[in-house]
C-alpha atoms as a PDB file:
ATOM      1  CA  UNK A   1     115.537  66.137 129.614  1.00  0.00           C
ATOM      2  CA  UNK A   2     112.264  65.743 127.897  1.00  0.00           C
ATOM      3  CA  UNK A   3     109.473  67.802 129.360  1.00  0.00           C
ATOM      4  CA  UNK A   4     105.700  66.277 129.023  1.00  0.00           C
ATOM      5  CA  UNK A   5     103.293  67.849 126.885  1.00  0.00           C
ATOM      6  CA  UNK A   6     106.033  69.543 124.261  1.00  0.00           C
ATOM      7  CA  UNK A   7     106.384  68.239 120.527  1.00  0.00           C
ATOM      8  CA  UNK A   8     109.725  68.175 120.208  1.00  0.00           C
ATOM      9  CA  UNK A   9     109.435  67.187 116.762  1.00  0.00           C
ATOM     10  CA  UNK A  10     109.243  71.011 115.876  1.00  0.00           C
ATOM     11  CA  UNK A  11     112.939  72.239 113.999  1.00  0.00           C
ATOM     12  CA  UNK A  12     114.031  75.422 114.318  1.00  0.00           C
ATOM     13  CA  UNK A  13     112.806  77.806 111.424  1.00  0.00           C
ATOM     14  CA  UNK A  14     109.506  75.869 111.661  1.00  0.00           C
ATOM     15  CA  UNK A  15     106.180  76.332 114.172  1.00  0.00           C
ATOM     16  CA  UNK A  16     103.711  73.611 114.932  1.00  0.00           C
ATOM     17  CA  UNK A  17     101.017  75.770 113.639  1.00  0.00           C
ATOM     18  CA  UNK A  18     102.069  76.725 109.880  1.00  0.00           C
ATOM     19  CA  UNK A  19     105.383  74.979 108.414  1.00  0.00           C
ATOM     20  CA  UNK A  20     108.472  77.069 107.433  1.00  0.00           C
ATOM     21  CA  UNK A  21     108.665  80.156 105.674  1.00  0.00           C
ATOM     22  CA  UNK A  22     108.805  78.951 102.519  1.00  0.00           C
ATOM     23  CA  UNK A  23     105.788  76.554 103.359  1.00  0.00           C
ATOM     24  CA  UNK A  24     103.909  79.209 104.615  1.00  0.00           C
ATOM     25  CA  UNK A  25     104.690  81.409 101.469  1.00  0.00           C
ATOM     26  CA  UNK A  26     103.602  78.389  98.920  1.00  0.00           C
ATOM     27  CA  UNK A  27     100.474  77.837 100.872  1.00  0.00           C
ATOM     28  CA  UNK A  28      99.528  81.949 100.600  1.00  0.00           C
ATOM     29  CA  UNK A  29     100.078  81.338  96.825  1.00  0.00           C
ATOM     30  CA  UNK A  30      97.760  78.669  96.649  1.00  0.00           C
ATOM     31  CA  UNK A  31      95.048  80.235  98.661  1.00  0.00           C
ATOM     32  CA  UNK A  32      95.801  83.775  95.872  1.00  0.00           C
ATOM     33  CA  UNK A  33      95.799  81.633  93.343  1.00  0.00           C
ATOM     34  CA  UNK A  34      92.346  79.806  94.203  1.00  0.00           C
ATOM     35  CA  UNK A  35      91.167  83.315  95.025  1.00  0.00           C
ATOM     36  CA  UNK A  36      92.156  85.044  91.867  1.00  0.00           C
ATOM     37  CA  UNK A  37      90.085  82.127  90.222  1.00  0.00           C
ATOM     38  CA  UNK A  38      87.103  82.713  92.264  1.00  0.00           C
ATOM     39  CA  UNK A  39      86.603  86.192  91.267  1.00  0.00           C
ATOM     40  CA  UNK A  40      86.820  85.422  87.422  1.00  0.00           C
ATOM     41  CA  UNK A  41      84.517  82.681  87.422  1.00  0.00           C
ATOM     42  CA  UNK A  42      82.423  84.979  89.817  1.00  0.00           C
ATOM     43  CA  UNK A  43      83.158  87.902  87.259  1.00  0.00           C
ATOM     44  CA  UNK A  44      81.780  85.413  84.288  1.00  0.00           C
ATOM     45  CA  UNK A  45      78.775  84.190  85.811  1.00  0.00           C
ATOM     46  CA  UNK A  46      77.601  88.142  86.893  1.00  0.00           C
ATOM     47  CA  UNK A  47      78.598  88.768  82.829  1.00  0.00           C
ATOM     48  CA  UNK A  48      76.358  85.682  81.897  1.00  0.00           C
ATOM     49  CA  UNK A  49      73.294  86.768  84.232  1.00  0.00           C
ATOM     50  CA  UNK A  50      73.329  90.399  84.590  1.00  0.00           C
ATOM     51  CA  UNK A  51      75.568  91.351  81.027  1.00  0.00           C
ATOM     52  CA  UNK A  52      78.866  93.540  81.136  1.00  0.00           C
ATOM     53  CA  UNK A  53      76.914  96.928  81.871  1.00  0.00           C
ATOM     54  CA  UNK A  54      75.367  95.441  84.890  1.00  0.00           C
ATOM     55  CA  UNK A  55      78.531  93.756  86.462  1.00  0.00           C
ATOM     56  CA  UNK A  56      80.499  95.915  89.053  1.00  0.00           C
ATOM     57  CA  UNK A  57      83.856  94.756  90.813  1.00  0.00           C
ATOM     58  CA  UNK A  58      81.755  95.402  94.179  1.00  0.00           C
ATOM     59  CA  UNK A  59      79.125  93.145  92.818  1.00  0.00           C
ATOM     60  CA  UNK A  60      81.486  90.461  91.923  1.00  0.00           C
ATOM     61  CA  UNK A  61      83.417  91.024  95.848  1.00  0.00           C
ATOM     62  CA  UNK A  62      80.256  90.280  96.807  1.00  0.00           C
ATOM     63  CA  UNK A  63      78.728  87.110  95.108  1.00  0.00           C
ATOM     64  CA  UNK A  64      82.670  85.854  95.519  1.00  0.00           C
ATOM     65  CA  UNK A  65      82.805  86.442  99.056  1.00  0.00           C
ATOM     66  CA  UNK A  66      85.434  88.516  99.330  1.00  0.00           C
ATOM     67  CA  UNK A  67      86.056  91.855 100.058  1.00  0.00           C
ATOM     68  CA  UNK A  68      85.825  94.464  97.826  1.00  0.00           C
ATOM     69  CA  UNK A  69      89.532  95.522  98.569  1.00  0.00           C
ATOM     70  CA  UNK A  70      90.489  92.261  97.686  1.00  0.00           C
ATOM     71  CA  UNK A  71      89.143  91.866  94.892  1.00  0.00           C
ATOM     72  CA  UNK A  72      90.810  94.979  93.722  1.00  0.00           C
ATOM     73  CA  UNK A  73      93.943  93.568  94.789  1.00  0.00           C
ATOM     74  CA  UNK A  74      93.694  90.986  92.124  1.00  0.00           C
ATOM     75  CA  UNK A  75      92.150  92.814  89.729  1.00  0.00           C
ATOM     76  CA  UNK A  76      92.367  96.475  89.649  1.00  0.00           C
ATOM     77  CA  UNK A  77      89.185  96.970  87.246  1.00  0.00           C
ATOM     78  CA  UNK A  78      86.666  95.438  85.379  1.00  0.00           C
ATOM     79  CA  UNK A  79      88.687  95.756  82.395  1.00  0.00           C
ATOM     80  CA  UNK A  80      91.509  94.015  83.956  1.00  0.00           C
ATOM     81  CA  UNK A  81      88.959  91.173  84.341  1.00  0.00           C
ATOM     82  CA  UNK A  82      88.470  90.850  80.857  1.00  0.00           C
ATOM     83  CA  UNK A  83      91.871  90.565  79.460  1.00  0.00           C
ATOM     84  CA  UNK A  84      92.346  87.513  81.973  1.00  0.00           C
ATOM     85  CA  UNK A  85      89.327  86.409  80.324  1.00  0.00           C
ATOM     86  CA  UNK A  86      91.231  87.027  76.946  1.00  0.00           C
ATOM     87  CA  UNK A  87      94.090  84.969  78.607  1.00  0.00           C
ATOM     88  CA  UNK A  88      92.068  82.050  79.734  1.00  0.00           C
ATOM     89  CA  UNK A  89      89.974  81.955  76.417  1.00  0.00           C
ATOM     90  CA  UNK A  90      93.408  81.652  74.591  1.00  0.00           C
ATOM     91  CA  UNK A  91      94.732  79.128  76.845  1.00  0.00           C
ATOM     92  CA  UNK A  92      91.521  77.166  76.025  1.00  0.00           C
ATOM     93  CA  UNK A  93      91.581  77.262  72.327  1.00  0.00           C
ATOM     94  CA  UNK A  94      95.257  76.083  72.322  1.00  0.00           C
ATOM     95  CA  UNK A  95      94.643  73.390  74.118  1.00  0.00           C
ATOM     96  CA  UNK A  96      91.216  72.379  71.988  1.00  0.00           C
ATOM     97  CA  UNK A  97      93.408  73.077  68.909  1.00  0.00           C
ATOM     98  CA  UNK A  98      96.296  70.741  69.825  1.00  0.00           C
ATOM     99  CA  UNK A  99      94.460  67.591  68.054  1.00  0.00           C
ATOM    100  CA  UNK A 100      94.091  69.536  64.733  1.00  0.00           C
ATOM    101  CA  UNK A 101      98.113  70.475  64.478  1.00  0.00           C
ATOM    102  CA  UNK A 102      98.877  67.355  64.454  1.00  0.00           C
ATOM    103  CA  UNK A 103      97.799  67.188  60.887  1.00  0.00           C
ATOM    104  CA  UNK A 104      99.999  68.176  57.784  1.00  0.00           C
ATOM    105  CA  UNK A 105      96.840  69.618  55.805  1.00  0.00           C
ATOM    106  CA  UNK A 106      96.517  73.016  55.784  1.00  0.00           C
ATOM    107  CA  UNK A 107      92.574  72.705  55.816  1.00  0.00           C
ATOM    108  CA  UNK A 108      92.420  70.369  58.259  1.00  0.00           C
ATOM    109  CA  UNK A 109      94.648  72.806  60.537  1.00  0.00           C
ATOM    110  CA  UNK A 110      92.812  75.714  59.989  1.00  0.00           C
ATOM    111  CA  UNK A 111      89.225  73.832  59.981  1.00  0.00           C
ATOM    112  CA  UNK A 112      90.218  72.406  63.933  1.00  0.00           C
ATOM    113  CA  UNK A 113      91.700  75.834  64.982  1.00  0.00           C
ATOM    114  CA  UNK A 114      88.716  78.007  63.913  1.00  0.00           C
ATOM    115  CA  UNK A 115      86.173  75.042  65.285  1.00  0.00           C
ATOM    116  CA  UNK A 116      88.487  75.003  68.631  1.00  0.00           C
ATOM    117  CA  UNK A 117      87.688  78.582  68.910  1.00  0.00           C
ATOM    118  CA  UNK A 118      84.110  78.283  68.515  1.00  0.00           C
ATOM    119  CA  UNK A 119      84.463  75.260  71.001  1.00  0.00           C
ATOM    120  CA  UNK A 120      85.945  77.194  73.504  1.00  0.00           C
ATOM    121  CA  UNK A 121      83.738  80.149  73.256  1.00  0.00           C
ATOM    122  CA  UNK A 122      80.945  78.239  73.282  1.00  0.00           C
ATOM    123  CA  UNK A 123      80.040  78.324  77.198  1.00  0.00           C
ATOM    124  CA  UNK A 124      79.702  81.965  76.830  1.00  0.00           C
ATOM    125  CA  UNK A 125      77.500  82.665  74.114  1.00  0.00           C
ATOM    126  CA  UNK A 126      74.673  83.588  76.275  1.00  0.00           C
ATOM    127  CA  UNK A 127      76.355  86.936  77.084  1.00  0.00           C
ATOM    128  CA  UNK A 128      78.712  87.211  73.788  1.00  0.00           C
ATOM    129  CA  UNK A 129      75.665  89.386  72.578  1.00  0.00           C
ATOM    130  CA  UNK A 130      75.703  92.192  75.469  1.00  0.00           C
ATOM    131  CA  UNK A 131      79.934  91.834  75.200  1.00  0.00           C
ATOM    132  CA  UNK A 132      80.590  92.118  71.788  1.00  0.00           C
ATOM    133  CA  UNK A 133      79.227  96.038  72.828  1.00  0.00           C
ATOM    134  CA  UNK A 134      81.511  97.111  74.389  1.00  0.00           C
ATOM    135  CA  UNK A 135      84.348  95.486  73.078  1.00  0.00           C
ATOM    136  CA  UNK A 136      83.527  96.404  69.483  1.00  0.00           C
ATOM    137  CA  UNK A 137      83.461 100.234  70.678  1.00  0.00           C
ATOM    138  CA  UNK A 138      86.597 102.011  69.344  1.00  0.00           C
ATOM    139  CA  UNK A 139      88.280 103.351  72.407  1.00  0.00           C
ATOM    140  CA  UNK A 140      87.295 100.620  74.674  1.00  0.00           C
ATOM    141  CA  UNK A 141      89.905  98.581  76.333  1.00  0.00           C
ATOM    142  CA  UNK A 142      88.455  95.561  75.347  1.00  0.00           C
ATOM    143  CA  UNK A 143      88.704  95.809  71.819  1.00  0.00           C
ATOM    144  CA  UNK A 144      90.952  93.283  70.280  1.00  0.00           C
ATOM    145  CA  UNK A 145      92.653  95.877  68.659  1.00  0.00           C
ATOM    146  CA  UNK A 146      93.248  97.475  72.100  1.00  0.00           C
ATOM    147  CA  UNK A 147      96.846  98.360  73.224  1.00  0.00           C
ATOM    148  CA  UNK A 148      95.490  96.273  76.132  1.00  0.00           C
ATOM    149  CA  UNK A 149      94.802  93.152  74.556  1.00  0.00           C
ATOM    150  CA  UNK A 150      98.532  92.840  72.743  1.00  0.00           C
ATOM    151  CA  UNK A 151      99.311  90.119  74.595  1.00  0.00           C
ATOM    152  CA  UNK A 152      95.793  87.868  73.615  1.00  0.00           C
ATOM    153  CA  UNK A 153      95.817  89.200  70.354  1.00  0.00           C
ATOM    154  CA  UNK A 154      99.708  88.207  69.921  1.00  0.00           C
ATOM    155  CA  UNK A 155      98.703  84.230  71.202  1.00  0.00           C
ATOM    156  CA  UNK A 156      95.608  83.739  69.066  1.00  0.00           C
ATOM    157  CA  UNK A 157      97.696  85.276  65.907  1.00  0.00           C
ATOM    158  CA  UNK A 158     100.670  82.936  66.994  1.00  0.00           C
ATOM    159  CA  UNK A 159      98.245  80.073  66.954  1.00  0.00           C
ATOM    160  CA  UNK A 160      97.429  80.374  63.646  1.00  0.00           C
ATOM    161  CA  UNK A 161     100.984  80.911  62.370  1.00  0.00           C
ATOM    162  CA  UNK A 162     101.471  77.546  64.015  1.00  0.00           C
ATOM    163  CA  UNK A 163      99.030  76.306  61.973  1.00  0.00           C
ATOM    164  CA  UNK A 164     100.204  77.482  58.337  1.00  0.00           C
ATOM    165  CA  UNK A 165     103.798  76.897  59.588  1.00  0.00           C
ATOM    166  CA  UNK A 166     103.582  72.959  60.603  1.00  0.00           C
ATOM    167  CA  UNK A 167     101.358  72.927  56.974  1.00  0.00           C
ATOM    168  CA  UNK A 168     101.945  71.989  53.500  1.00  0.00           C
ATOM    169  CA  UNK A 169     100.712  75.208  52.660  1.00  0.00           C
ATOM    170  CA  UNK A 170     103.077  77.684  50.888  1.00  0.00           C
ATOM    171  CA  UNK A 171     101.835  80.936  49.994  1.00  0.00           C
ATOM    172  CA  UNK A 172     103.872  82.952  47.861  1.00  0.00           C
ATOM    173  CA  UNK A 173     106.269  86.042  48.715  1.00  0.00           C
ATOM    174  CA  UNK A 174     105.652  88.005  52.187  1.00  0.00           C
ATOM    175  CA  UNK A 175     102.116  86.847  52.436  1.00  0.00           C
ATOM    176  CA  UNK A 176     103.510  83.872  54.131  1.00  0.00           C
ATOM    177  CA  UNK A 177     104.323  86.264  57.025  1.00  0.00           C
ATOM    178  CA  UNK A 178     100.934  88.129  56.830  1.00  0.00           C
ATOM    179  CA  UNK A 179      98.608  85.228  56.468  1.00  0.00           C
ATOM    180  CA  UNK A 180      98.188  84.348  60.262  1.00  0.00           C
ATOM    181  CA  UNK A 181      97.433  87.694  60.829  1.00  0.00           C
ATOM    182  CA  UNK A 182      94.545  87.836  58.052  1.00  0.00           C
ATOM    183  CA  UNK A 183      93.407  84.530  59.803  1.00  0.00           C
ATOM    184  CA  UNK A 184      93.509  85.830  62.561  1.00  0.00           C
ATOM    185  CA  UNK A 185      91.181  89.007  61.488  1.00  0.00           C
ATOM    186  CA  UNK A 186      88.995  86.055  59.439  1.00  0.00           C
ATOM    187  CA  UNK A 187      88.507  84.827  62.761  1.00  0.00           C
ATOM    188  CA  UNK A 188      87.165  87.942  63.849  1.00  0.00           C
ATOM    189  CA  UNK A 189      84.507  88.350  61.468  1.00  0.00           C
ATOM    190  CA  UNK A 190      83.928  84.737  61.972  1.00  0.00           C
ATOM    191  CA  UNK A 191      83.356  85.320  65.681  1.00  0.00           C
ATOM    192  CA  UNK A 192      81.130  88.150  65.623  1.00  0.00           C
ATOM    193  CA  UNK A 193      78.652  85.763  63.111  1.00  0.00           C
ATOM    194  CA  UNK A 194      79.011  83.386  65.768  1.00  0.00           C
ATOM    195  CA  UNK A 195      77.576  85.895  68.390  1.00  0.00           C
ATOM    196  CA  UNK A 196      74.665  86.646  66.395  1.00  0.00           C
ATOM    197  CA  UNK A 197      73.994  83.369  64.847  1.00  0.00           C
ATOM    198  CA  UNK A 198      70.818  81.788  66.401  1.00  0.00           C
ATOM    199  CA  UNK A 199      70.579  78.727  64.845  1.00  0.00           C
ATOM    200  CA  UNK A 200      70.350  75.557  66.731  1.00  0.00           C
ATOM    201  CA  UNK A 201      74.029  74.771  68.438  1.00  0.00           C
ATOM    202  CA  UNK A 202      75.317  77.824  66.012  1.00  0.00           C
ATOM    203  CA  UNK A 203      75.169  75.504  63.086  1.00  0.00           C
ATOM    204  CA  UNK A 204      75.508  78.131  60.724  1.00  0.00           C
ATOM    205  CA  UNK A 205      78.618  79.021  61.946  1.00  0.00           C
ATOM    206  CA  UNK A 206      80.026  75.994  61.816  1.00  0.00           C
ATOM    207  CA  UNK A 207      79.124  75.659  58.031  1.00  0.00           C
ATOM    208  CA  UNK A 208      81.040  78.657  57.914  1.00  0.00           C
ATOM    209  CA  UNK A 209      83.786  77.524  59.505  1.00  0.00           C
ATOM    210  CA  UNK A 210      83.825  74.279  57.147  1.00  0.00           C
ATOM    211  CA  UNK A 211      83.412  76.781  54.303  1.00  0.00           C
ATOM    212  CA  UNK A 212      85.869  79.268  55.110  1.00  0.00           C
ATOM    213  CA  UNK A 213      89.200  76.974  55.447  1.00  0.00           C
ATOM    214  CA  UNK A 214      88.386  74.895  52.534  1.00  0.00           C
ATOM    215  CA  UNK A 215      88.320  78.125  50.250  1.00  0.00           C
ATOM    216  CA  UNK A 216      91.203  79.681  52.197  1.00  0.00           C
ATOM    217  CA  UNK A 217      93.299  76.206  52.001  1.00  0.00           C
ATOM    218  CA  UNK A 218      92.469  76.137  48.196  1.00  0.00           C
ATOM    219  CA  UNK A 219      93.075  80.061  47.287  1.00  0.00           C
ATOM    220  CA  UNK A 220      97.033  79.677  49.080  1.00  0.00           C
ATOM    221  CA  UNK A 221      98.738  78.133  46.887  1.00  0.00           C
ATOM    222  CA  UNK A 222      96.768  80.124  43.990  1.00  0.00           C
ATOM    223  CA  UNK A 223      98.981  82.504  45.140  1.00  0.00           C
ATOM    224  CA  UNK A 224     102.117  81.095  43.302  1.00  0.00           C
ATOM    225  CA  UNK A 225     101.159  81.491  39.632  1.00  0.00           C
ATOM    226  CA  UNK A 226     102.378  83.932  37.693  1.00  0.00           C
ATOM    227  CA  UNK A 227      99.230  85.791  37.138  1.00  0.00           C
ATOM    228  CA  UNK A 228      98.218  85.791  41.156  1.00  0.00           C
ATOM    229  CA  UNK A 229     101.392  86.621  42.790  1.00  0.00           C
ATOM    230  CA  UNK A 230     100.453  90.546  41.951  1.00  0.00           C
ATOM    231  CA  UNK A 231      97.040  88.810  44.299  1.00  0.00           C
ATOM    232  CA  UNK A 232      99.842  88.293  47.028  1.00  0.00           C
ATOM    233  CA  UNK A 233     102.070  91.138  46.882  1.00  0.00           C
ATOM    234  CA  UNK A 234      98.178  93.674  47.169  1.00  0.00           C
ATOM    235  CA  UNK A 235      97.478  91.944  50.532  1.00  0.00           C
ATOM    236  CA  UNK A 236     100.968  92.426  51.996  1.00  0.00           C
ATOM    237  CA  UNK A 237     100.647  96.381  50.915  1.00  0.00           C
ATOM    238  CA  UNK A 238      96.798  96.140  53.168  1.00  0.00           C
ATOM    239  CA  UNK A 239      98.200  94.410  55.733  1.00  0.00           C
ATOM    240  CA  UNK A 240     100.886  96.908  55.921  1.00  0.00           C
ATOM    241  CA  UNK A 241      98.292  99.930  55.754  1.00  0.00           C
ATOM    242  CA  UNK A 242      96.530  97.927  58.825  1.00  0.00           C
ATOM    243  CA  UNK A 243      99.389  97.913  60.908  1.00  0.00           C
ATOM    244  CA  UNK A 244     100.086 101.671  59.720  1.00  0.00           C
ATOM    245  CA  UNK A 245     103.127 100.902  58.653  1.00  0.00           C
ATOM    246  CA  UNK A 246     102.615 102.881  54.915  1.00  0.00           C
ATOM    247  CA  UNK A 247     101.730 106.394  55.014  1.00  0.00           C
END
């Protein structure tokens, strides 16, 4: 018997207000995920405006909307803030970068992967200056060199071994296997010029960048006469004393 006034197109396991469990549940991890957003964005704007010094999680609760206890829940600290920023810069650049890979030229490759960075970066030079700070300082989580940032610096150096790799580069002996990580400490130096470079649109650093992979593309395969391979075989013994790996 029907009764008037009841929706009896409700199923067991499922309420007219919210959708099953597993509804509910996928609609709570859209609303964290759109959340978790929030507060980084809101966490790169206060960086922008105010500078890294200046920026507190309560701040960022605040101009997000949210508690402060929630935006701890997503982020238990500042810091944890900016290795998510490491994350999304990252995901960025790959993306940017795709277009360059698709060339076999070593130059070309590197030349679109360093300019992707810079790309990507770009939106944020305004507080680059006041970042570059702290993350520069040795014992600060945010240094690239940081135990903390392992996983960013692992996906920026993997981009550029994806770079010589797909390549018709071939440097000689073991610096084959060191070379994306010396790009990837180029790209360092080549970032912090960026951050002080006031020229219009950071020109200069694009000239740089132009400069830089067309001596780098043209010094590789160098690397395979006679006389240079002893060239080859001295960076593999500095790379090895970076990563402390000879006493």
């Amino acid at each position: 018997m029907e009764t008037e006034g009841v929706d009896h197109s409700v199923r067991p396991g499922r309420s007219a207000r919210g959708g099953g469990p597993a509804e509910r549940a996928g609609e709570n991890a859209g609303k964290g995920a759109a959340t978790r957003a929030l507060i980084l964005q809101t966490a790169l704007a206060s960086f922008r405006d105010r500078g890294y010094d200046q920026t507190t999680m309560r701040g960022i609760a605040q101009s997000a909307g949210v508690s402060p206890g929630n935006a701890y829940y997503y982020f238990g600290s500042k810091e944890q803030l900016v290795q998510e920023f490491y994350a999304l810069i990252q995901d960025g650049h790959r993306l940017r970068a795709a277009e360059a890979l698709r060339s076999r030229g070593f130059a070309e490759r590197l030349r679109g992967v360093l300019h992707a960075g810079i790309d990507e970066m770009t939106p944020y030079h305004a507080f680059a200056g006041s970042f570059i700070r702290v993350a520069i300082a040795p014992t600060s989580t945010a240094s690239p060199f940081s135990p903390e940032s392992a996983a960013a610096r692992a996906a920026a150096i993997g981009l550029f071994r994806e770079a010589l790799d797909g390549s018709d580069a071939r440097p000689a002996g073991p610096l084959g296997r060191d070379l994306p990580e010396l790009l990837w400490l180029a790209y360092l130096g080549i970032t912090l010029y960026w951050v002080y470079d006031t020229s219009p649109g950071q020109a200069r650093t694009r000239q740089l960048v132009d400069g830089s992979a067309r001596m780098i593309a043209r010094a590789v395969p160098l690397t395979r006469l006679p006389g240079l391979r002893g060239v080859a075989d001295d960076l593999h013994t500095l790379v090895a004393h970076l990563r402390g790996r000879v006493p």
